[in-house]
C-alpha atoms as a PDB file:
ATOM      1  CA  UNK A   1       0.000   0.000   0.000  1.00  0.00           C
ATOM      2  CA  UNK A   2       1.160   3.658  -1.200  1.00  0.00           C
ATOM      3  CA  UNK A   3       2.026   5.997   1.538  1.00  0.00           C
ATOM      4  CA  UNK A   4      -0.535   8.993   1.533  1.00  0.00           C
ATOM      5  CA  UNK A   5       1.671  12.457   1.687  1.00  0.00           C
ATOM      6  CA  UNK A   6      -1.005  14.746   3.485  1.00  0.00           C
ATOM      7  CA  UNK A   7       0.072  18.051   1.566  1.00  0.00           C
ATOM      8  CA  UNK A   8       1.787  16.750  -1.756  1.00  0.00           C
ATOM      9  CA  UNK A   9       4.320  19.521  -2.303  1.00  0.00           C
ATOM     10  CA  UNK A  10       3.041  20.595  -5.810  1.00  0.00           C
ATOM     11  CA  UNK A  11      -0.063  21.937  -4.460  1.00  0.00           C
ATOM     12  CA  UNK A  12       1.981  24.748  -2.126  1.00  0.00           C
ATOM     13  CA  UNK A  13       0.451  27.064  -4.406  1.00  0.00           C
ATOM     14  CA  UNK A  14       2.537  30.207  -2.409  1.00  0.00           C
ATOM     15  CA  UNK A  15       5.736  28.563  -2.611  1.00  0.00           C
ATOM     16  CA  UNK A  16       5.209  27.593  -5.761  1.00  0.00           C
ATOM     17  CA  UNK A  17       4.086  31.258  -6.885  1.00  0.00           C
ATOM     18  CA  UNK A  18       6.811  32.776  -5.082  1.00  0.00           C
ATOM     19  CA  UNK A  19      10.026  30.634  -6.350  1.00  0.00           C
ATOM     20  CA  UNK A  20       8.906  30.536  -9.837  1.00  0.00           C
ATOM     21  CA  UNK A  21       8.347  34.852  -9.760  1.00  0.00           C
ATOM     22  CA  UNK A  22      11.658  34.649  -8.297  1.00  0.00           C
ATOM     23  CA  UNK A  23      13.078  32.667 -10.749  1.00  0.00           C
ATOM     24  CA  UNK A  24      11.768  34.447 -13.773  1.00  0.00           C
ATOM     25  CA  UNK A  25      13.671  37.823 -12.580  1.00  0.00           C
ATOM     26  CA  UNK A  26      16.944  36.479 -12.277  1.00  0.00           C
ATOM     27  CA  UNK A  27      19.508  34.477 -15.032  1.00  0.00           C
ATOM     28  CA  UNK A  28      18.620  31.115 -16.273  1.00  0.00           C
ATOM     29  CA  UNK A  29      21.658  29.853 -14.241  1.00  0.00           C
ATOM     30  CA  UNK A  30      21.200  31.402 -10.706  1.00  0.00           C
ATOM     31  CA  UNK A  31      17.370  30.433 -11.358  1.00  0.00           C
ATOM     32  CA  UNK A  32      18.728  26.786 -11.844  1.00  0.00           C
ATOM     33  CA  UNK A  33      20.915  26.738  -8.698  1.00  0.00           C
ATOM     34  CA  UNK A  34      17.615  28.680  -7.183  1.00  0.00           C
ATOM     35  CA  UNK A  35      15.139  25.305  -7.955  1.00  0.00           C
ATOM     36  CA  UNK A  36      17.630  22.848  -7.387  1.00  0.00           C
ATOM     37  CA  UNK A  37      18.638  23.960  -3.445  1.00  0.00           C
ATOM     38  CA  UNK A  38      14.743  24.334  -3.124  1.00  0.00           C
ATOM     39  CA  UNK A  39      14.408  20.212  -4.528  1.00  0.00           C
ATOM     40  CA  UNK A  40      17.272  19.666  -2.226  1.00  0.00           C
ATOM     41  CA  UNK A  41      15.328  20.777   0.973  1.00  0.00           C
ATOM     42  CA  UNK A  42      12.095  19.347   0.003  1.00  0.00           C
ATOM     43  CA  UNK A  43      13.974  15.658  -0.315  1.00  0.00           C
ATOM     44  CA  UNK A  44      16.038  16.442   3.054  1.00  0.00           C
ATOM     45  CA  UNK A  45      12.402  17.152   5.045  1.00  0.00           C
ATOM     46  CA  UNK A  46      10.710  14.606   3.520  1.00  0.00           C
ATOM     47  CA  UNK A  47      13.723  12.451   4.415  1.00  0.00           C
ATOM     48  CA  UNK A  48      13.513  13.157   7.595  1.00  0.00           C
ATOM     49  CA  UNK A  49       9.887  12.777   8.365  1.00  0.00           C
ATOM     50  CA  UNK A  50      10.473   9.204   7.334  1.00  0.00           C
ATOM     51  CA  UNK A  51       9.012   9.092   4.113  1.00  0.00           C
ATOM     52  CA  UNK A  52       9.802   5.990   1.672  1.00  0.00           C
ATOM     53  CA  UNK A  53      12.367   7.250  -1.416  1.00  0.00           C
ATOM     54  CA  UNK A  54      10.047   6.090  -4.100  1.00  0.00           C
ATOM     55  CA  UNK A  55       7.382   8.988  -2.294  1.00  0.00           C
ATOM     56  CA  UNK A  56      10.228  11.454  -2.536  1.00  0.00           C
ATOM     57  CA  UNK A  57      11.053  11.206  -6.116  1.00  0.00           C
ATOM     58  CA  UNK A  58       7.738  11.325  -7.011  1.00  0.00           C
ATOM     59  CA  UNK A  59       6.841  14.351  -4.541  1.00  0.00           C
ATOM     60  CA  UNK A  60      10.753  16.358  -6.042  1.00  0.00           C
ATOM     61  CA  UNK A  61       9.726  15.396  -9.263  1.00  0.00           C
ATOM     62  CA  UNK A  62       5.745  16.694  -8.850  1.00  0.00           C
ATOM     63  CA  UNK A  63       7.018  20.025  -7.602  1.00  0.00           C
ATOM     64  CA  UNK A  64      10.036  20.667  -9.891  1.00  0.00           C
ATOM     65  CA  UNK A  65       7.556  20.113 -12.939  1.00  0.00           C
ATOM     66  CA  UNK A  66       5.164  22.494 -10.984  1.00  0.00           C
ATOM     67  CA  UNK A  67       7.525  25.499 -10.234  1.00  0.00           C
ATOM     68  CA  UNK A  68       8.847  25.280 -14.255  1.00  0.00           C
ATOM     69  CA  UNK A  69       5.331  25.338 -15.625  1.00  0.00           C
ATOM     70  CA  UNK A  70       4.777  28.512 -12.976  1.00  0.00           C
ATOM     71  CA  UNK A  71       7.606  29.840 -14.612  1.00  0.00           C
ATOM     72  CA  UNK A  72       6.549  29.422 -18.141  1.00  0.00           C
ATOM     73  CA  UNK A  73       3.445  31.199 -17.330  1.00  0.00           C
ATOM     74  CA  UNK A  74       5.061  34.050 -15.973  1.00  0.00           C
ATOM     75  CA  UNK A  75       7.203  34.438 -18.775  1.00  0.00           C
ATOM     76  CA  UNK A  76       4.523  33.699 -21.462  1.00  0.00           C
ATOM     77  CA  UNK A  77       2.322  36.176 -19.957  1.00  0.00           C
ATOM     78  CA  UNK A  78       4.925  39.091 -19.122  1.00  0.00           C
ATOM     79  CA  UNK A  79       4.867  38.359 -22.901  1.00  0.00           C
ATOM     80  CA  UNK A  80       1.735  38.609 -23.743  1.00  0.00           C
ATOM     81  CA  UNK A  81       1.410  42.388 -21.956  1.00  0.00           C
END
């Protein structure tokens, strides 16, 4: 049986929001290092709430794809203006 995660990371709406505006005003390569220390936090408190690692990709890779569509959003609509 699948471990439940009460508040699956990609639905943080805020933190989503606020890394991906962050991300969009800064280079392509500090906004890498940027999403890739947050990913590296999420697995390290996941980790150490106990959760199984197959749960942890799955959450890392749920949020990653969530804070780069937030980003493309931004970016298509700062576009669009």
């Amino acid at each position: 049986m699948g471990v439940v995660v009460p508040f699956p990371a990609a639905r943080h709406r805020g933190r989503i929001t606020k890394t991906a505006s962050y991300m969009a005003s800064i280079s392509r390569d500090h906004a890498e290092k940027h999403l890739s220390e947050q990913l590296r936090r999420l697995v390290a408190s996941l980790e150490k709430k106990g959760i199984e690692p197959d749960t942890i990709e799955r959450e890392r890779s749920a949020y990653n794809a969530a804070v780069r569509a937030a980003v493309w959003r931004l970016i298509i609509l700062r576009g669009a203006s």
